[in-house]
C-alpha atoms as a PDB file:
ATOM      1  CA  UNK A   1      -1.202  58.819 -62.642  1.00  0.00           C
ATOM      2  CA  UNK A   2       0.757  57.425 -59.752  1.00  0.00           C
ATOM      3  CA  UNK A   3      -1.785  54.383 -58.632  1.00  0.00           C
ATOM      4  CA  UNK A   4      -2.737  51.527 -60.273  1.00  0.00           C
ATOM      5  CA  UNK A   5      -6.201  51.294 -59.765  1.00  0.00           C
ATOM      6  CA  UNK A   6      -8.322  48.005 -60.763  1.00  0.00           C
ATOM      7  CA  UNK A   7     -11.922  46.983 -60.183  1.00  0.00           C
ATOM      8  CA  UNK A   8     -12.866  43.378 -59.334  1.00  0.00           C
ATOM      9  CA  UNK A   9     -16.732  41.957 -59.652  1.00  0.00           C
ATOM     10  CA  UNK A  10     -17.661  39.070 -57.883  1.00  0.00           C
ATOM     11  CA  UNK A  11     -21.544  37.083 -57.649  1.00  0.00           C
ATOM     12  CA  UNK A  12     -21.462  37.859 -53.691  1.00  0.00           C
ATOM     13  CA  UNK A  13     -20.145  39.136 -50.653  1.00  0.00           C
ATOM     14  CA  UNK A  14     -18.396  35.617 -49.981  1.00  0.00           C
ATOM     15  CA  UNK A  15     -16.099  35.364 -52.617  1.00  0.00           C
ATOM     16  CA  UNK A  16     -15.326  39.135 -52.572  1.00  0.00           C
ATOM     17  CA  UNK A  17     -14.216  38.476 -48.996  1.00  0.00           C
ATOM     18  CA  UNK A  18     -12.477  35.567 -50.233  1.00  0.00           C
ATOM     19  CA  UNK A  19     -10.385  37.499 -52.858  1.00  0.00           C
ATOM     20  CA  UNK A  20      -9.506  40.424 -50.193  1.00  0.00           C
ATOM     21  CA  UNK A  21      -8.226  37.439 -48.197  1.00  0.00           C
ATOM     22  CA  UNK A  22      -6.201  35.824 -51.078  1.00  0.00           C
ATOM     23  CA  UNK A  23      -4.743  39.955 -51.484  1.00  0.00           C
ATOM     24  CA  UNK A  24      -3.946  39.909 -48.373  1.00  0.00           C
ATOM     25  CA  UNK A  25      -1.683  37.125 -48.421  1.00  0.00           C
ATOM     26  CA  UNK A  26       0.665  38.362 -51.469  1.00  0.00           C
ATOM     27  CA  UNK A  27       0.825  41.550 -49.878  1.00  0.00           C
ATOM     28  CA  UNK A  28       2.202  40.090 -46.456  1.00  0.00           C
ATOM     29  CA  UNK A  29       4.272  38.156 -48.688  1.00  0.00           C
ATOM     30  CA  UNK A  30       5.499  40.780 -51.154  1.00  0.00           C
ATOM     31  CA  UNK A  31       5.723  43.321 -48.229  1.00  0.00           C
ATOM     32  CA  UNK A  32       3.672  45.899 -49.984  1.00  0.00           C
ATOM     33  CA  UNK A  33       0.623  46.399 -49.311  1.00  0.00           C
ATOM     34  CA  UNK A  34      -2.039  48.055 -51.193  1.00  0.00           C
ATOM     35  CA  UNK A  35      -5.086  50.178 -50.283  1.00  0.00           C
ATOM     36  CA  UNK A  36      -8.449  47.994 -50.527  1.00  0.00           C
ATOM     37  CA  UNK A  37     -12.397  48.804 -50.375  1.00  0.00           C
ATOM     38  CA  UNK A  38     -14.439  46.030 -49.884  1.00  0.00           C
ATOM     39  CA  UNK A  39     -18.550  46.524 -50.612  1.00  0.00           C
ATOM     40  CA  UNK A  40     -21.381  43.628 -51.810  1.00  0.00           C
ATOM     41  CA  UNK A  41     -19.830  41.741 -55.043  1.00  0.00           C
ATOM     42  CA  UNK A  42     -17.246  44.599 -55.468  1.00  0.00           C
ATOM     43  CA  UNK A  43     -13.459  45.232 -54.652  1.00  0.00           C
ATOM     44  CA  UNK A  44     -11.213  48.084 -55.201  1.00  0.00           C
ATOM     45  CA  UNK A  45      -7.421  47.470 -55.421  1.00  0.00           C
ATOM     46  CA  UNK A  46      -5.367  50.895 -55.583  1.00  0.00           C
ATOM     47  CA  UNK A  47      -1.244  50.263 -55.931  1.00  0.00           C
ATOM     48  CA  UNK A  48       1.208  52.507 -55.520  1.00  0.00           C
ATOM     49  CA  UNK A  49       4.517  52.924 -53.348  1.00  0.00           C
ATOM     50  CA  UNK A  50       3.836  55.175 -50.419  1.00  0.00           C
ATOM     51  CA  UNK A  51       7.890  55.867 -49.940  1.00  0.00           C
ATOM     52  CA  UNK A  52       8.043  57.825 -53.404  1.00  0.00           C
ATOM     53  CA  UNK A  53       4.097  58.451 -53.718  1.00  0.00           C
ATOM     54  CA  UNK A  54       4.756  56.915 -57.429  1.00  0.00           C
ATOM     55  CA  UNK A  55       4.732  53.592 -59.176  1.00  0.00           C
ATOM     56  CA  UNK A  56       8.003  51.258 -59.218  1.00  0.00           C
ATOM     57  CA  UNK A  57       8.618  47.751 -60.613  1.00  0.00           C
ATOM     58  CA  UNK A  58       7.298  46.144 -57.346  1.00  0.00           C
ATOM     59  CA  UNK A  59       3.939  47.835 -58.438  1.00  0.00           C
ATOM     60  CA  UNK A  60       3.341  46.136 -61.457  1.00  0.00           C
ATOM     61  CA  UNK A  61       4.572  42.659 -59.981  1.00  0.00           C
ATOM     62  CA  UNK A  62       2.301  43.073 -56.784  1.00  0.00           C
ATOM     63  CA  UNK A  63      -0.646  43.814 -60.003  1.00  0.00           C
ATOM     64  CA  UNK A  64       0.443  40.762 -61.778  1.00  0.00           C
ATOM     65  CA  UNK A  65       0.533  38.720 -59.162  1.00  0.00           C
ATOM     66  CA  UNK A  66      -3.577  39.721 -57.815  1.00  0.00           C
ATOM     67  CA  UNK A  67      -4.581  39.299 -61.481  1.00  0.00           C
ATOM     68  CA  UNK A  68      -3.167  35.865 -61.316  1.00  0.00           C
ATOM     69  CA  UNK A  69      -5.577  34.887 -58.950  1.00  0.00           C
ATOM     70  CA  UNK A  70      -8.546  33.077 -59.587  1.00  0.00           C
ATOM     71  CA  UNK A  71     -12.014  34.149 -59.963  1.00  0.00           C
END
């Protein structure tokens, strides 16, 4: 597959919100900037690099870095 996709769970729409915001950030900072669905306690993240419709290393670290952040 060329996406990462990952699921996220969260007790409300707040802190859902809250992470989206926190993705947000690293992807202005990283300058790459994933696709992301936002519903009641739930978040989608899908990765990929448009440019070559694949994964590269700047995938993964973009991953890394939303899984680092807390929940």
């Amino acid at each position: 597959n060329h996406h990462l996709v990952k699921n996220y769970k969260f007790p409300n729409f707040a802190q859902a919100l809250q992470f989206v915001d926190s993705v947000g950030a690293i992807a202005d900072e990283q300058n790459h900037h994933p696709d992301i669905y936002l519903a009641w306690g739930k978040v989608k993240i899908e990765i990929w690099t448009h440019k070559i419709n694949g994964l590269t290393e700047s995938d993964f670290i973009f991953a890394a870095k939303v899984d680092e952040i807390p929940r």
